[in-house]
C-alpha atoms as a PDB file:
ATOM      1  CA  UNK A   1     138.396   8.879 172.873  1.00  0.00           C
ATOM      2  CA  UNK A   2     134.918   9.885 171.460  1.00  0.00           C
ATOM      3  CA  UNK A   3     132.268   8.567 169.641  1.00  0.00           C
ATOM      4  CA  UNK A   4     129.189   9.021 167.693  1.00  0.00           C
ATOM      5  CA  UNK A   5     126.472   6.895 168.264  1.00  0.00           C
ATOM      6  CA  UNK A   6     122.985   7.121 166.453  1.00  0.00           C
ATOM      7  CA  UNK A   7     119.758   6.423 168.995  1.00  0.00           C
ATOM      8  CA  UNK A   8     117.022   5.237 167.835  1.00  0.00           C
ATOM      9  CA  UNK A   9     114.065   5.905 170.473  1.00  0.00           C
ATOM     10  CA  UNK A  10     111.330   4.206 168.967  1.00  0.00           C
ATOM     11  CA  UNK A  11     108.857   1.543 169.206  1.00  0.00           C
ATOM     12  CA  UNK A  12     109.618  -2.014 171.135  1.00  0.00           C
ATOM     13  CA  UNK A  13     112.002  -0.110 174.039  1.00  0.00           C
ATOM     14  CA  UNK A  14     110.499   3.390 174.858  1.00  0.00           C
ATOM     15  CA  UNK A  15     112.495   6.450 174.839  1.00  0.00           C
ATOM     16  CA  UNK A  16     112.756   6.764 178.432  1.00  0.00           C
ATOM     17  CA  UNK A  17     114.230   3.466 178.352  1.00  0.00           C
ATOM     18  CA  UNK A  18     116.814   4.605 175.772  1.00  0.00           C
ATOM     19  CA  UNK A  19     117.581   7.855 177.793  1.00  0.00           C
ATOM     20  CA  UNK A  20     118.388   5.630 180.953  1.00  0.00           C
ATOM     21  CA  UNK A  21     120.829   4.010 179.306  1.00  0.00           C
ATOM     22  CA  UNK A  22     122.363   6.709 177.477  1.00  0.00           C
ATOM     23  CA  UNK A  23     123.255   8.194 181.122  1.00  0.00           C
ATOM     24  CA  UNK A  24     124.896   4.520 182.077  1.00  0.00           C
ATOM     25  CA  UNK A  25     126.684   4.890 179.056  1.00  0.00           C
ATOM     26  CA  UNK A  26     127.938   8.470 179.814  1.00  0.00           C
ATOM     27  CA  UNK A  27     128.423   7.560 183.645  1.00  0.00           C
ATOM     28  CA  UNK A  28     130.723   4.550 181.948  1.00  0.00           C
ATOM     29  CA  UNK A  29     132.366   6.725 179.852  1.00  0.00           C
ATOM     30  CA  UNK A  30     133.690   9.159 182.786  1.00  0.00           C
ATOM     31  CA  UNK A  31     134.968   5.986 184.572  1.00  0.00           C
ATOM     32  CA  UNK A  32     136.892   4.543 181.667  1.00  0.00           C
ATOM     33  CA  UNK A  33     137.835   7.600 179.813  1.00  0.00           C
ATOM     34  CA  UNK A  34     135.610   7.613 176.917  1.00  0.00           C
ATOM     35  CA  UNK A  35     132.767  10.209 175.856  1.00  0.00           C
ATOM     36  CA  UNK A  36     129.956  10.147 173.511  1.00  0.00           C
ATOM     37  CA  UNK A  37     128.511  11.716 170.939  1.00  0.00           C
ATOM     38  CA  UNK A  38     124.400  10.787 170.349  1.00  0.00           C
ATOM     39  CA  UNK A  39     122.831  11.507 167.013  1.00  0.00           C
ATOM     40  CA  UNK A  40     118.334  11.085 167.637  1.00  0.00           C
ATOM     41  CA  UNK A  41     117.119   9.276 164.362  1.00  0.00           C
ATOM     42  CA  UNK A  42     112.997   8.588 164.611  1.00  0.00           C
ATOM     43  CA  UNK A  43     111.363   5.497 163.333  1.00  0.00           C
ATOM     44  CA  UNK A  44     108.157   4.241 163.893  1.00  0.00           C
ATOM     45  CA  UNK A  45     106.224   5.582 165.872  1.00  0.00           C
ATOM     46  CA  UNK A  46     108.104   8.680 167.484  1.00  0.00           C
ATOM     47  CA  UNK A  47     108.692   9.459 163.740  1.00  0.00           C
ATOM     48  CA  UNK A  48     105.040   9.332 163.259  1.00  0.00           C
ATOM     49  CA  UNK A  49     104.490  11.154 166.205  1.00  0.00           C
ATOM     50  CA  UNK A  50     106.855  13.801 165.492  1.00  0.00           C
ATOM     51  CA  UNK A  51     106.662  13.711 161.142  1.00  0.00           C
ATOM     52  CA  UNK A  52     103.198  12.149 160.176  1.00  0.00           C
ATOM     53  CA  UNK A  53     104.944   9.727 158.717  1.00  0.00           C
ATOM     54  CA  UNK A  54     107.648   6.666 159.146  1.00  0.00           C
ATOM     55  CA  UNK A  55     111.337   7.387 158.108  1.00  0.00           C
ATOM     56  CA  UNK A  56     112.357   5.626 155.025  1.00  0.00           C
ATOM     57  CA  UNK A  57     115.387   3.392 155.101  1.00  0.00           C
ATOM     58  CA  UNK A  58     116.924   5.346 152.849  1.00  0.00           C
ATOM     59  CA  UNK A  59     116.629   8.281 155.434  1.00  0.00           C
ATOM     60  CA  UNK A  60     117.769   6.243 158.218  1.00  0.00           C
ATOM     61  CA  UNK A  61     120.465   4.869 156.735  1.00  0.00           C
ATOM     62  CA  UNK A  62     121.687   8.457 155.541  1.00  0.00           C
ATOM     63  CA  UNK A  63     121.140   9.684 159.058  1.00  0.00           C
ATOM     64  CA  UNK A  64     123.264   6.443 160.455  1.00  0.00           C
ATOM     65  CA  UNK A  65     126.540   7.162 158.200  1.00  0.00           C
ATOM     66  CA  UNK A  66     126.636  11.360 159.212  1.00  0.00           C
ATOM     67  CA  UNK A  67     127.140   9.750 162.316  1.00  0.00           C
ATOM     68  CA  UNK A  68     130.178   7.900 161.290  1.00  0.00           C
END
């Protein structure tokens, strides 16, 4: 079974605390038959880092559903 998951690596838990648990998840996943699928959406500050500017809800919420 596979699925999509959106990851949002941005302010209040780091991104290197996000990619940690994205490999539990995947080392889960081999144990229990189950893979997924990660979709990056920025907000806050990685989008500011990355954009010059915050994603909109609008955006986000666009980028969650393509991941559905």
């Amino acid at each position: 079974m596979n699925f999509k998951v959106a990851v949002i690596k941005g302010d209040g838990i780091g991104p290197e605390i996000v990619t940690e648990a994205q490999k539990v998840l995947n080392k889960a996943g081999e144990k229990f038959g189950f893979s997924l699928d990660y979709e990056d959406v920025l907000m806050g500050g990685c989008s500011i880092d990355a954009t010059g500017e915050q994603t909109m809800q609008l955006q986000y919420a666009r980028q969650v559903m393509q991941c559905f």
